[in-house]
PDB file of N, CA and C in Angstrom:
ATOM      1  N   UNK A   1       5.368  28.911  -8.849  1.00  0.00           N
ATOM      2  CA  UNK A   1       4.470  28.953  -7.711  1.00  0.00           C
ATOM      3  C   UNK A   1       3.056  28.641  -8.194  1.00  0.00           C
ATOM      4  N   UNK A   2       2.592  27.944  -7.308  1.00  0.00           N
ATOM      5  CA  UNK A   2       1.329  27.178  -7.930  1.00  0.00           C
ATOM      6  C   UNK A   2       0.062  28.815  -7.680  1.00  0.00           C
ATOM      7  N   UNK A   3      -0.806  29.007  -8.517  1.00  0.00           N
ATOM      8  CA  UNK A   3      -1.820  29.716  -8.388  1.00  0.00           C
ATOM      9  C   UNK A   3      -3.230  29.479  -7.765  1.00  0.00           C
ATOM     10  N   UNK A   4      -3.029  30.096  -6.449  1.00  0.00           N
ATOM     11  CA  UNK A   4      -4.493  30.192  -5.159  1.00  0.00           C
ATOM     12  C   UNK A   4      -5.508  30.545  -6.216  1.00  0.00           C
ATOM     13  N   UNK A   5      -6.606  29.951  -5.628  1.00  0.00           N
ATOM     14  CA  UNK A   5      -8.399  30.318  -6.570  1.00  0.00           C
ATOM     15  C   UNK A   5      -9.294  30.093  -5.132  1.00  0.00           C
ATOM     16  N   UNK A   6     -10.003  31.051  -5.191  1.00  0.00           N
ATOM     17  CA  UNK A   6     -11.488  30.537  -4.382  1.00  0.00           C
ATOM     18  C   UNK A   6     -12.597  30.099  -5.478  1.00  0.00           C
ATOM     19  N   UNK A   7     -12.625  28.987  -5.058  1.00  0.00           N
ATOM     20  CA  UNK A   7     -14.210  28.580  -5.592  1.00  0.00           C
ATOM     21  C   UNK A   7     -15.391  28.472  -4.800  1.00  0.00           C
ATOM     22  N   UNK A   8     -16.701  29.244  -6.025  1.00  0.00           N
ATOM     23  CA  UNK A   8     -17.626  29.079  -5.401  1.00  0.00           C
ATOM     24  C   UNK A   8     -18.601  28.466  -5.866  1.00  0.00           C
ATOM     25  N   UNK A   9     -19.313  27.542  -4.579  1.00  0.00           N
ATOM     26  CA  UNK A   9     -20.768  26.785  -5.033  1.00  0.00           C
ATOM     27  C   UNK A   9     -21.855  27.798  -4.343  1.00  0.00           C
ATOM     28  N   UNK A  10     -23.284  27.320  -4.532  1.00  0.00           N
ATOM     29  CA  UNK A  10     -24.056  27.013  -3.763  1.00  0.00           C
ATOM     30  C   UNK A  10     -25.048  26.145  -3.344  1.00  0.00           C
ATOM     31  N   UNK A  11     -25.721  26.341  -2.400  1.00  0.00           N
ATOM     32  CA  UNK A  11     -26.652  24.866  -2.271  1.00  0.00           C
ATOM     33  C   UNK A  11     -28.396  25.462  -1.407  1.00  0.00           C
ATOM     34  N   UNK A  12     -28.774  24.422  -1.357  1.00  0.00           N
ATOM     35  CA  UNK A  12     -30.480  25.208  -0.880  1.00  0.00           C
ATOM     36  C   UNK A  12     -30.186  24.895   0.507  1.00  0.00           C
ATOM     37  N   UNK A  13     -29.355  24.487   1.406  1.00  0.00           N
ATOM     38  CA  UNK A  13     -29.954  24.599   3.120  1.00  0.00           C
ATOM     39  C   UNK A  13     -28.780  24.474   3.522  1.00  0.00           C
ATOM     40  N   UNK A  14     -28.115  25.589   4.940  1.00  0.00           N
ATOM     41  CA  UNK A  14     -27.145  25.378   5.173  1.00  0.00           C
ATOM     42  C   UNK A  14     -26.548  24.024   6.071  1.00  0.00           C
ATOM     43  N   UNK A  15     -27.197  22.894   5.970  1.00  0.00           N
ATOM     44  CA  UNK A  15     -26.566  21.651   6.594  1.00  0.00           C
ATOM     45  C   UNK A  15     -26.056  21.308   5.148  1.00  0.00           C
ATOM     46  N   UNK A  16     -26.373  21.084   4.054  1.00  0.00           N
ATOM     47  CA  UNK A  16     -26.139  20.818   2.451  1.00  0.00           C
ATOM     48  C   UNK A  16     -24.554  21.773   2.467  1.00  0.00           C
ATOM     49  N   UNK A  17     -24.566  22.835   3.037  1.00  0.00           N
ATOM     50  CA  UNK A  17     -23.336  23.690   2.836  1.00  0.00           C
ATOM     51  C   UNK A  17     -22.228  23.150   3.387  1.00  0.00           C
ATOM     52  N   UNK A  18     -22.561  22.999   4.929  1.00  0.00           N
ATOM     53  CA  UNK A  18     -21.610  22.566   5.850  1.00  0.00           C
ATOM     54  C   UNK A  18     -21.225  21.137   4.890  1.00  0.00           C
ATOM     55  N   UNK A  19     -21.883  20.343   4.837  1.00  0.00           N
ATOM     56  CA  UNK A  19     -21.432  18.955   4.451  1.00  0.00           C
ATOM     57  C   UNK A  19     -20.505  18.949   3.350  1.00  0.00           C
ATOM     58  N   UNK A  20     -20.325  20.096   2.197  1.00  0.00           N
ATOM     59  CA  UNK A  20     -19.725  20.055   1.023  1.00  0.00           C
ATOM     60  C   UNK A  20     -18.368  20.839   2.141  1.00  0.00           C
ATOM     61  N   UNK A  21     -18.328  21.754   2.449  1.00  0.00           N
ATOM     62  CA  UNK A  21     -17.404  22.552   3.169  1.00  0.00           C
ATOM     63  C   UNK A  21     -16.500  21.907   4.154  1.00  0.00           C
ATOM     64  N   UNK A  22     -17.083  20.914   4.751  1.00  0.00           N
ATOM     65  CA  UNK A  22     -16.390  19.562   5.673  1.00  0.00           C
ATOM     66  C   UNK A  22     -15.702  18.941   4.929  1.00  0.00           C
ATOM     67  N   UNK A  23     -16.303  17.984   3.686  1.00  0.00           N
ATOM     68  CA  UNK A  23     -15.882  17.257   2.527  1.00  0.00           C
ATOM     69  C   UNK A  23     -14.786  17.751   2.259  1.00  0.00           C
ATOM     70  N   UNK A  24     -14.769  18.710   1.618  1.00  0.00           N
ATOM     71  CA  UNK A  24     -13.503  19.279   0.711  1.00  0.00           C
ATOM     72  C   UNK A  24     -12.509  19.605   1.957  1.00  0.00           C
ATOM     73  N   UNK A  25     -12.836  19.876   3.079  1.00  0.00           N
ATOM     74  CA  UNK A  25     -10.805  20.369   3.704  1.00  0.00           C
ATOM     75  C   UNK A  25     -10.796  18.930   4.430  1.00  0.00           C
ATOM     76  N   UNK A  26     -11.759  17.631   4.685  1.00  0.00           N
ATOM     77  CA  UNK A  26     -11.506  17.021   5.154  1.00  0.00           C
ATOM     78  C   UNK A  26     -10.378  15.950   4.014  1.00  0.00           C
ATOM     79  N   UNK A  27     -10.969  15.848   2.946  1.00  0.00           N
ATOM     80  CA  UNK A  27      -9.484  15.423   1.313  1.00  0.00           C
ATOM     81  C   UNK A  27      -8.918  16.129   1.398  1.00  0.00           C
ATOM     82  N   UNK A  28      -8.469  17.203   1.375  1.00  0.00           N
ATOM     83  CA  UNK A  28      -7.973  18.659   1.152  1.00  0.00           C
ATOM     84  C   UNK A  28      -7.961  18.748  -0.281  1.00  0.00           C
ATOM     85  N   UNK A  29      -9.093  19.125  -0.368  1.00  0.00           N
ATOM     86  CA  UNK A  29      -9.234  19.620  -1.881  1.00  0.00           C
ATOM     87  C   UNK A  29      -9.451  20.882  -1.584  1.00  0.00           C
ATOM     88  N   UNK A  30      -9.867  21.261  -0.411  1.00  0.00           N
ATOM     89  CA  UNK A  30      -9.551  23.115  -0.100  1.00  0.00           C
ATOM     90  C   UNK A  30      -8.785  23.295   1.387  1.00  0.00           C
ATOM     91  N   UNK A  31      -7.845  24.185   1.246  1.00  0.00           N
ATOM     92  CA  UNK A  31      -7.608  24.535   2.876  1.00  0.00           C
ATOM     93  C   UNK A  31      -8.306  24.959   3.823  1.00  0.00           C
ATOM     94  N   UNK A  32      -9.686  25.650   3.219  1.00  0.00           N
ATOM     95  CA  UNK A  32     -10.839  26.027   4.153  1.00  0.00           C
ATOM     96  C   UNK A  32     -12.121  26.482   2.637  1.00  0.00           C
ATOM     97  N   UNK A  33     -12.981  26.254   3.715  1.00  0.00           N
ATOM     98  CA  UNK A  33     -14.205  26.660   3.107  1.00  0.00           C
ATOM     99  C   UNK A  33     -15.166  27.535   4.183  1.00  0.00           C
ATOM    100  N   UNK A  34     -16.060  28.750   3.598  1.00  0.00           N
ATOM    101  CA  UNK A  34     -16.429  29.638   4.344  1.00  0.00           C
ATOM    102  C   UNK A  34     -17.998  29.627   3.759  1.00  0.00           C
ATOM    103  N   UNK A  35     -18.958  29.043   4.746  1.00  0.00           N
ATOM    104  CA  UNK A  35     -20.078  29.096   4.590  1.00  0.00           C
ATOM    105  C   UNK A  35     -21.329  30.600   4.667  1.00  0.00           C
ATOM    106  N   UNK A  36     -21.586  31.235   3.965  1.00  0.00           N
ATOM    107  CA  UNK A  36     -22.613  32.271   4.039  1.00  0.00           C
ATOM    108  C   UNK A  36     -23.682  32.225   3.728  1.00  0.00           C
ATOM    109  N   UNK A  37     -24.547  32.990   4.461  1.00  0.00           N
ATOM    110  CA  UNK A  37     -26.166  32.734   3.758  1.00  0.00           C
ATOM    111  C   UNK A  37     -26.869  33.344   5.024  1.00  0.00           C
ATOM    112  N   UNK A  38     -28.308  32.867   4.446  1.00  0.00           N
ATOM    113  CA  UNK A  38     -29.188  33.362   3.367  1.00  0.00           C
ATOM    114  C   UNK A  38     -28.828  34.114   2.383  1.00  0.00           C
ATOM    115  N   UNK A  39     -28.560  33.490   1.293  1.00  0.00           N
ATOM    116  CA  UNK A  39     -28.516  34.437   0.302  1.00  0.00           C
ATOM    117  C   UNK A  39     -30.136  33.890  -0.815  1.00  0.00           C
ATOM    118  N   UNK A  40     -30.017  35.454  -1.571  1.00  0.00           N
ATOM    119  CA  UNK A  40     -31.617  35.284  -2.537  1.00  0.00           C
ATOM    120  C   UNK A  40     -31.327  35.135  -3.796  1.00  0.00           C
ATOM    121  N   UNK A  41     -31.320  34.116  -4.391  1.00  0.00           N
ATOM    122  CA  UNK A  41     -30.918  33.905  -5.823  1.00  0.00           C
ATOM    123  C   UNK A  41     -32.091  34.028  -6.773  1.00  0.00           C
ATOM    124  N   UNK A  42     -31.688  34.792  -7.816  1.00  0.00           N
ATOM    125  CA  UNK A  42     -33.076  34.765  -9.081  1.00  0.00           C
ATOM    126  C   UNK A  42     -32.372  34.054 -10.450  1.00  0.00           C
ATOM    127  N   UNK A  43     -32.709  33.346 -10.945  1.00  0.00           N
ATOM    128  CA  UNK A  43     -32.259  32.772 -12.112  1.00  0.00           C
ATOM    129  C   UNK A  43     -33.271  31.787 -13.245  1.00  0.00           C
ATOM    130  N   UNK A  44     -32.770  31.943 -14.027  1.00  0.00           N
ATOM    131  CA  UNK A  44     -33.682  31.251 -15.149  1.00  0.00           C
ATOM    132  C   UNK A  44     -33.243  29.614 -15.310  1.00  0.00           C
ATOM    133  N   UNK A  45     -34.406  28.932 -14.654  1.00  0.00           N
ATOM    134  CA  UNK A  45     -34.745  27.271 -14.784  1.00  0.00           C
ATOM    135  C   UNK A  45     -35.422  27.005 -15.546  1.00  0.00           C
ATOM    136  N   UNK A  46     -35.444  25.786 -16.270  1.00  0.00           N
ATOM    137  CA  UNK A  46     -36.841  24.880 -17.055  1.00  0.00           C
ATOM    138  C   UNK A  46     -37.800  26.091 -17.510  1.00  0.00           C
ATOM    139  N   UNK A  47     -37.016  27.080 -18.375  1.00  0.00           N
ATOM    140  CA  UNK A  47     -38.030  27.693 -18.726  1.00  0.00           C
ATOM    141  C   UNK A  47     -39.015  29.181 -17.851  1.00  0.00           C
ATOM    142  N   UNK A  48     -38.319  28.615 -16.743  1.00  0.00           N
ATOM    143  CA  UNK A  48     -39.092  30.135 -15.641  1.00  0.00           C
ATOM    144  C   UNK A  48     -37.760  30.589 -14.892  1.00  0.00           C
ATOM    145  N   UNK A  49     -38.348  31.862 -14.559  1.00  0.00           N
ATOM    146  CA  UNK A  49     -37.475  32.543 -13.798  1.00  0.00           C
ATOM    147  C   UNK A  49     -37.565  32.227 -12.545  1.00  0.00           C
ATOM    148  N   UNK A  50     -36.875  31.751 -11.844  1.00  0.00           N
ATOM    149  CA  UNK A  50     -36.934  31.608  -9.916  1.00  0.00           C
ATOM    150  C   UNK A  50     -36.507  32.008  -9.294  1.00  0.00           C
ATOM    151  N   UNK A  51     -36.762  32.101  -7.740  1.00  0.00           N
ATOM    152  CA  UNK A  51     -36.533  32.713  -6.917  1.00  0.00           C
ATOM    153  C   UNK A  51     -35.894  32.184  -5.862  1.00  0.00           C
ATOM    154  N   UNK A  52     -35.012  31.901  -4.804  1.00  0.00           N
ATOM    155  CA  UNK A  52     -34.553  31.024  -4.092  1.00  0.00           C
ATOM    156  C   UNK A  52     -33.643  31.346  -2.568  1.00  0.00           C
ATOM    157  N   UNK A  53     -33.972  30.734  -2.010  1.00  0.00           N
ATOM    158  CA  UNK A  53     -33.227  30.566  -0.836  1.00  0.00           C
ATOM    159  C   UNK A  53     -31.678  29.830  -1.018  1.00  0.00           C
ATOM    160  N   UNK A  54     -30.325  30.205  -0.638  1.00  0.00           N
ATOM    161  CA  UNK A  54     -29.574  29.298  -0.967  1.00  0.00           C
ATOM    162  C   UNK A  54     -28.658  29.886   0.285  1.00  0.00           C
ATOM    163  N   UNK A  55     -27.628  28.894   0.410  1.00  0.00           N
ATOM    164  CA  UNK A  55     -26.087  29.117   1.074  1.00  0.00           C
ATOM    165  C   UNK A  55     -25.126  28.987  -0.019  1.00  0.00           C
ATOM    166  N   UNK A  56     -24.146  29.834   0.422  1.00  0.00           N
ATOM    167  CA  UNK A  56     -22.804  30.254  -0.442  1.00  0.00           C
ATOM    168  C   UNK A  56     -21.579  28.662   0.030  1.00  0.00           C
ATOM    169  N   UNK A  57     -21.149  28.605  -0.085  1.00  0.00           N
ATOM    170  CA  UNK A  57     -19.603  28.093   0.066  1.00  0.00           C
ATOM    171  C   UNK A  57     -18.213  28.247  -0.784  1.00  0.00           C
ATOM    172  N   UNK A  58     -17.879  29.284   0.006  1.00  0.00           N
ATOM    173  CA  UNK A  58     -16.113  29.858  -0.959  1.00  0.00           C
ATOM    174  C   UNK A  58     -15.051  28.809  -0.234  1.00  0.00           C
ATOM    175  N   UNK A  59     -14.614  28.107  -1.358  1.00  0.00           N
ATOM    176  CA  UNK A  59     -13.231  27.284  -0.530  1.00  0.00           C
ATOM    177  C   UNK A  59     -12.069  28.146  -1.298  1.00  0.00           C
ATOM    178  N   UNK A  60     -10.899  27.531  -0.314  1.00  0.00           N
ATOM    179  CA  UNK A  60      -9.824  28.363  -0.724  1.00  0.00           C
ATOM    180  C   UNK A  60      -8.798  27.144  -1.543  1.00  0.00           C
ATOM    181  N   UNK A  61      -8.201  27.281  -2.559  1.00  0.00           N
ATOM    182  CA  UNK A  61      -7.764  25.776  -3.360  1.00  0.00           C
ATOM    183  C   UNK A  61      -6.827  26.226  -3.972  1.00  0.00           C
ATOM    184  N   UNK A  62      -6.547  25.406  -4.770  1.00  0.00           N
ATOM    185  CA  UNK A  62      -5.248  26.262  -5.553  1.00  0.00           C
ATOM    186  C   UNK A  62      -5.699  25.238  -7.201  1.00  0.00           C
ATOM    187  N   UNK A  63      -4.849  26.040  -8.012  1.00  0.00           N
ATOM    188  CA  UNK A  63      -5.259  25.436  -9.395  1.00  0.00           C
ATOM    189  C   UNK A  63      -5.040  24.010  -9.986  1.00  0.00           C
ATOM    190  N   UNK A  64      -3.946  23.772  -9.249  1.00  0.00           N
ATOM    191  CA  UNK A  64      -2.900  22.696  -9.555  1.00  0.00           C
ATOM    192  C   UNK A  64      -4.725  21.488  -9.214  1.00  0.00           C
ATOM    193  N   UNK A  65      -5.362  21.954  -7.441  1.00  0.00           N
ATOM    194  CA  UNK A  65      -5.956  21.200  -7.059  1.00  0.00           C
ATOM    195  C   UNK A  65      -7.603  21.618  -7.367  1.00  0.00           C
ATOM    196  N   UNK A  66      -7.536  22.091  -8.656  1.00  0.00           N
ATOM    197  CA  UNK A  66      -9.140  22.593  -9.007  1.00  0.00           C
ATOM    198  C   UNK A  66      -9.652  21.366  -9.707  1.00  0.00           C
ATOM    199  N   UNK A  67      -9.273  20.477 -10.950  1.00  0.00           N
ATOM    200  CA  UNK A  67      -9.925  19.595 -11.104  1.00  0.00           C
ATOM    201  C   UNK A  67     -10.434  18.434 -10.049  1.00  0.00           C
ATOM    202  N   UNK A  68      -9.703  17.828  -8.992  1.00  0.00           N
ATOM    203  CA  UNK A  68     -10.152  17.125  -7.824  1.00  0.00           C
ATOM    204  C   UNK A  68     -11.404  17.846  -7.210  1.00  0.00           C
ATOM    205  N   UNK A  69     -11.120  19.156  -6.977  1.00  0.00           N
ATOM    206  CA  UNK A  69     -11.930  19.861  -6.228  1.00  0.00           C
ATOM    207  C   UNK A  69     -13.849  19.759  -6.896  1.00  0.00           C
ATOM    208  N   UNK A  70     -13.348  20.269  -8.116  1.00  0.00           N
ATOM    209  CA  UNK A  70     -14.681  20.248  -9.059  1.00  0.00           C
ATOM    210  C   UNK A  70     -15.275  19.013  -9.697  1.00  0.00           C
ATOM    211  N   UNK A  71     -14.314  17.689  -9.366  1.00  0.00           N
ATOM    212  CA  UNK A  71     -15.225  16.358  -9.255  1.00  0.00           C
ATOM    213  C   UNK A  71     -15.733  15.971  -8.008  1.00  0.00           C
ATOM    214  N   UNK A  72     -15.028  16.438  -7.021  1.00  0.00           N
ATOM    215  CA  UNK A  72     -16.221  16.074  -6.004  1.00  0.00           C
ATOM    216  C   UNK A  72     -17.159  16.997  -5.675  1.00  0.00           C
ATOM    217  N   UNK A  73     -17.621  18.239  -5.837  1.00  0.00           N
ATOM    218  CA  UNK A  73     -18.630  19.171  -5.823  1.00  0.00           C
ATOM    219  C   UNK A  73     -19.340  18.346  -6.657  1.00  0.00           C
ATOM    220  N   UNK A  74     -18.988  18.399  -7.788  1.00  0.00           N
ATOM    221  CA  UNK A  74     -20.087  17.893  -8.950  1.00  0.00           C
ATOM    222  C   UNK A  74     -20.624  16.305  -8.425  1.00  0.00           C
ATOM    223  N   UNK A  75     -19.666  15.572  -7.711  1.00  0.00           N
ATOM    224  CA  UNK A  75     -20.637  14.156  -6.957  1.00  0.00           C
ATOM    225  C   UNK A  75     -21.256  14.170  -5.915  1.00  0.00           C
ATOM    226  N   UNK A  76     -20.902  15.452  -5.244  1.00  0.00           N
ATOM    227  CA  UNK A  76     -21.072  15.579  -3.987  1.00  0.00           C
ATOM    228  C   UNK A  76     -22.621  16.630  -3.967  1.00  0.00           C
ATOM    229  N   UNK A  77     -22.802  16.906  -5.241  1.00  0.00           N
ATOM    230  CA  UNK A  77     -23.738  18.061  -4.979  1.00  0.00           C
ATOM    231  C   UNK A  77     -25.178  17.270  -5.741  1.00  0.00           C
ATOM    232  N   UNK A  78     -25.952  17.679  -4.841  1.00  0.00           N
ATOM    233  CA  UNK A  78     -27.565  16.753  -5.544  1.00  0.00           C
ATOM    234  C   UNK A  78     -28.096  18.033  -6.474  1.00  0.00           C
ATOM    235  N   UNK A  79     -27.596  19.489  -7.087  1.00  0.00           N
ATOM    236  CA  UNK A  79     -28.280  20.157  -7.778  1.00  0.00           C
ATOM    237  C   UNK A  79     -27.866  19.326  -9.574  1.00  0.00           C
ATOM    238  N   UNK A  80     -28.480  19.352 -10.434  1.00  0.00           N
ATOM    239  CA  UNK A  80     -28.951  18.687 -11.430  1.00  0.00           C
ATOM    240  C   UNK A  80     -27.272  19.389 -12.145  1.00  0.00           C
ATOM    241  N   UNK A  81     -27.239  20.953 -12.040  1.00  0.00           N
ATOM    242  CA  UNK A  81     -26.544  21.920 -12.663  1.00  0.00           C
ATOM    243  C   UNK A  81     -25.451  22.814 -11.416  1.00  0.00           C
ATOM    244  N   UNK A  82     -24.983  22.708 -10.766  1.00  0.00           N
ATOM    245  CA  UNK A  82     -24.629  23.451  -9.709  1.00  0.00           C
ATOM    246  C   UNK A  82     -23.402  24.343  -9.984  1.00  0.00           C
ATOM    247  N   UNK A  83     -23.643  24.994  -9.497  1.00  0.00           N
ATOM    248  CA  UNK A  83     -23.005  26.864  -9.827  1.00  0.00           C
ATOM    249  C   UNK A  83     -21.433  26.288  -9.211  1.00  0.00           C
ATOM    250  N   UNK A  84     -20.401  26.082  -9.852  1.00  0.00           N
ATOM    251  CA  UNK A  84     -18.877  25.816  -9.409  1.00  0.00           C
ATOM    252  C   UNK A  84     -18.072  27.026 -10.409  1.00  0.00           C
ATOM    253  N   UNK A  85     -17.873  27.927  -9.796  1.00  0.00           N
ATOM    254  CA  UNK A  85     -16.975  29.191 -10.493  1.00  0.00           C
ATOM    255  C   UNK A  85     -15.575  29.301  -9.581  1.00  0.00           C
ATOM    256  N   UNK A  86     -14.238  29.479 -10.415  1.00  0.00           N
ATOM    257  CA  UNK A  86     -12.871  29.310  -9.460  1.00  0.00           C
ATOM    258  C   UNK A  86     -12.543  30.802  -9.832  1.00  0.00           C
ATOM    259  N   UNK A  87     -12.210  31.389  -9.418  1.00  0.00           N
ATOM    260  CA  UNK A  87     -11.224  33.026  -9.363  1.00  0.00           C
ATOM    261  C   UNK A  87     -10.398  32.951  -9.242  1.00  0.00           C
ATOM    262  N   UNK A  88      -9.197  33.468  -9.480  1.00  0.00           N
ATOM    263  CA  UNK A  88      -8.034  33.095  -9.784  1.00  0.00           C
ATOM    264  C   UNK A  88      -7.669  34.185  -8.138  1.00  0.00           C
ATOM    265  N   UNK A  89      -6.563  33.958  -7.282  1.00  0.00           N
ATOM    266  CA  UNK A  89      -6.514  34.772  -6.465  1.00  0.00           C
ATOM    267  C   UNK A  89      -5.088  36.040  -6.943  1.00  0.00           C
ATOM    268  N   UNK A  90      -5.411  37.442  -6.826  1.00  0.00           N
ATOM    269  CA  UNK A  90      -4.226  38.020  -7.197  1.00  0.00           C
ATOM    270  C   UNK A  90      -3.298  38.265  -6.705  1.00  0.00           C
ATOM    271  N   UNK A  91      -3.723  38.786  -5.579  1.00  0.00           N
ATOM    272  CA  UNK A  91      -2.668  38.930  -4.462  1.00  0.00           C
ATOM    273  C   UNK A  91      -3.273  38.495  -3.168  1.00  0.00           C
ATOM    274  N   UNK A  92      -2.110  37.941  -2.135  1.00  0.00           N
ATOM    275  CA  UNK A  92      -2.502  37.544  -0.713  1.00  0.00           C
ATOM    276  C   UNK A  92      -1.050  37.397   0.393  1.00  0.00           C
ATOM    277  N   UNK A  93      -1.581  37.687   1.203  1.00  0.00           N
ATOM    278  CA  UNK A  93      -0.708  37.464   2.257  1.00  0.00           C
ATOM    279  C   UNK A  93       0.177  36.214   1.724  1.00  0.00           C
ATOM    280  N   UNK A  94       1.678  36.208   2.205  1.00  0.00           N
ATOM    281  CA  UNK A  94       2.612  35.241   1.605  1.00  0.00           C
ATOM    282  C   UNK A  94       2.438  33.798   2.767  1.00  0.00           C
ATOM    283  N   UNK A  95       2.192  34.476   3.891  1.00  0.00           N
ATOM    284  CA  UNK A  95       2.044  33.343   4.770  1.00  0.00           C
ATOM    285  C   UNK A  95       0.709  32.536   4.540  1.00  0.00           C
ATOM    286  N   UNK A  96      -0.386  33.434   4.498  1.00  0.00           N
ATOM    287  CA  UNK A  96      -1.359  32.777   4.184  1.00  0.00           C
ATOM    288  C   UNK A  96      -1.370  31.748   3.143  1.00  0.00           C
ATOM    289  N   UNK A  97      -1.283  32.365   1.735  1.00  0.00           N
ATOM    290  CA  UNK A  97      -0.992  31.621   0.829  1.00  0.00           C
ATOM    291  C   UNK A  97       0.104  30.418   0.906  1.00  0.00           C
ATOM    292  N   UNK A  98       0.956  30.489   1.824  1.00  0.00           N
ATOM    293  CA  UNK A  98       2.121  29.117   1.956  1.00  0.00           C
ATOM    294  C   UNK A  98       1.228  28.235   2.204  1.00  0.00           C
ATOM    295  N   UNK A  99       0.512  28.681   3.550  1.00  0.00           N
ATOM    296  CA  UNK A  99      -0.460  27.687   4.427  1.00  0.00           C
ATOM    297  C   UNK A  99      -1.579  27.414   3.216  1.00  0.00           C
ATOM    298  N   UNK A 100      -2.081  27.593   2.726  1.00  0.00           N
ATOM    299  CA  UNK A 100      -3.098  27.319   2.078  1.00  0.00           C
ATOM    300  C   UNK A 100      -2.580  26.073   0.882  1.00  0.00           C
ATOM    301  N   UNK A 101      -1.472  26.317   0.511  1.00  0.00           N
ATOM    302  CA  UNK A 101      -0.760  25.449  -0.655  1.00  0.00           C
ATOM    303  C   UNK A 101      -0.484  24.208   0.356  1.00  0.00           C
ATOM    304  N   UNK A 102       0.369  24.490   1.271  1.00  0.00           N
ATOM    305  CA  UNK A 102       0.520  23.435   2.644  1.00  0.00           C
ATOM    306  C   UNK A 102      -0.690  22.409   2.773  1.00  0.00           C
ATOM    307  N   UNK A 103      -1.751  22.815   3.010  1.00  0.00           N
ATOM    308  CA  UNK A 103      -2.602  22.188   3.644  1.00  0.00           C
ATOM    309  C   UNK A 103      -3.323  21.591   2.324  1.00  0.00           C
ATOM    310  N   UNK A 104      -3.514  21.988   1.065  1.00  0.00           N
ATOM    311  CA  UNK A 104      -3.818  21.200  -0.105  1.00  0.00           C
ATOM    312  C   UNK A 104      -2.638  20.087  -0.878  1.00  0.00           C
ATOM    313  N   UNK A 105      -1.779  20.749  -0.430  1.00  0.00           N
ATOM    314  CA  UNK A 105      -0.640  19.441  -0.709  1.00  0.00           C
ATOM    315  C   UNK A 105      -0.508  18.344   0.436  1.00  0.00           C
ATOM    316  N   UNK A 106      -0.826  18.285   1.320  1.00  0.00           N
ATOM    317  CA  UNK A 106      -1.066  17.164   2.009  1.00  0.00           C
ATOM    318  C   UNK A 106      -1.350  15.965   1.653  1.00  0.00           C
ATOM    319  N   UNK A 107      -2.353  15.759   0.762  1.00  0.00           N
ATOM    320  CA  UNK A 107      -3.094  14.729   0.689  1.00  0.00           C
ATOM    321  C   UNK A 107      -2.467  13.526   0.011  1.00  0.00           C
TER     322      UNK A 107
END
């Protein structure tokens, strides 16, 4: 059985979110993606610490389909460095998870 992951990006404005979140279930490189935000990010850039406005995007993917997934974030995303982390999922609903494998094997 192939192994579910949510991955997460983020991005600075939520139209930037939506557009990566469209992208990916429109290939199905995720069965869904779930946009959140305002979120306040602090992190160390070029030397300074910053402060930031950003949106979240968790897609739901599976492993088999994480490398596809994480070349188009990485073309798809205008940050220089952009935050792409996958979690492995442990447990989930069996239906859910069918559907989710379903809808990434499509393509």
């Amino acid at each position: 059985m192939t192994l579910a992951l949510t991955v997460l990006t983020t991005t600075d404005s939520a139209e930037k979110a939506q557009e990566l979140a469209r992208g990916a279930v429109e290939a199905r490189l995720a069965a869904c993606a779930q946009v959140s935000g305002p979120v306040t990010s602090v992190y160390h850039w070029q030397n300074a610490i910053e402060t930031s406005q950003e949106w979240q995007v968790l897609f739901k993917t599976t492993e088999a389909g994480y490398d596809t997934l994480e070349a188009y974030l990485t073309a798809a995303h205008d940050y220089e460095t952009p935050e792409i982390l996958a979690t492995p999922v442990v447990r989930g609903s069996t239906a859910y998870l069918a559907w989710l494998r379903r809808e990434t094997s499509a393509r």
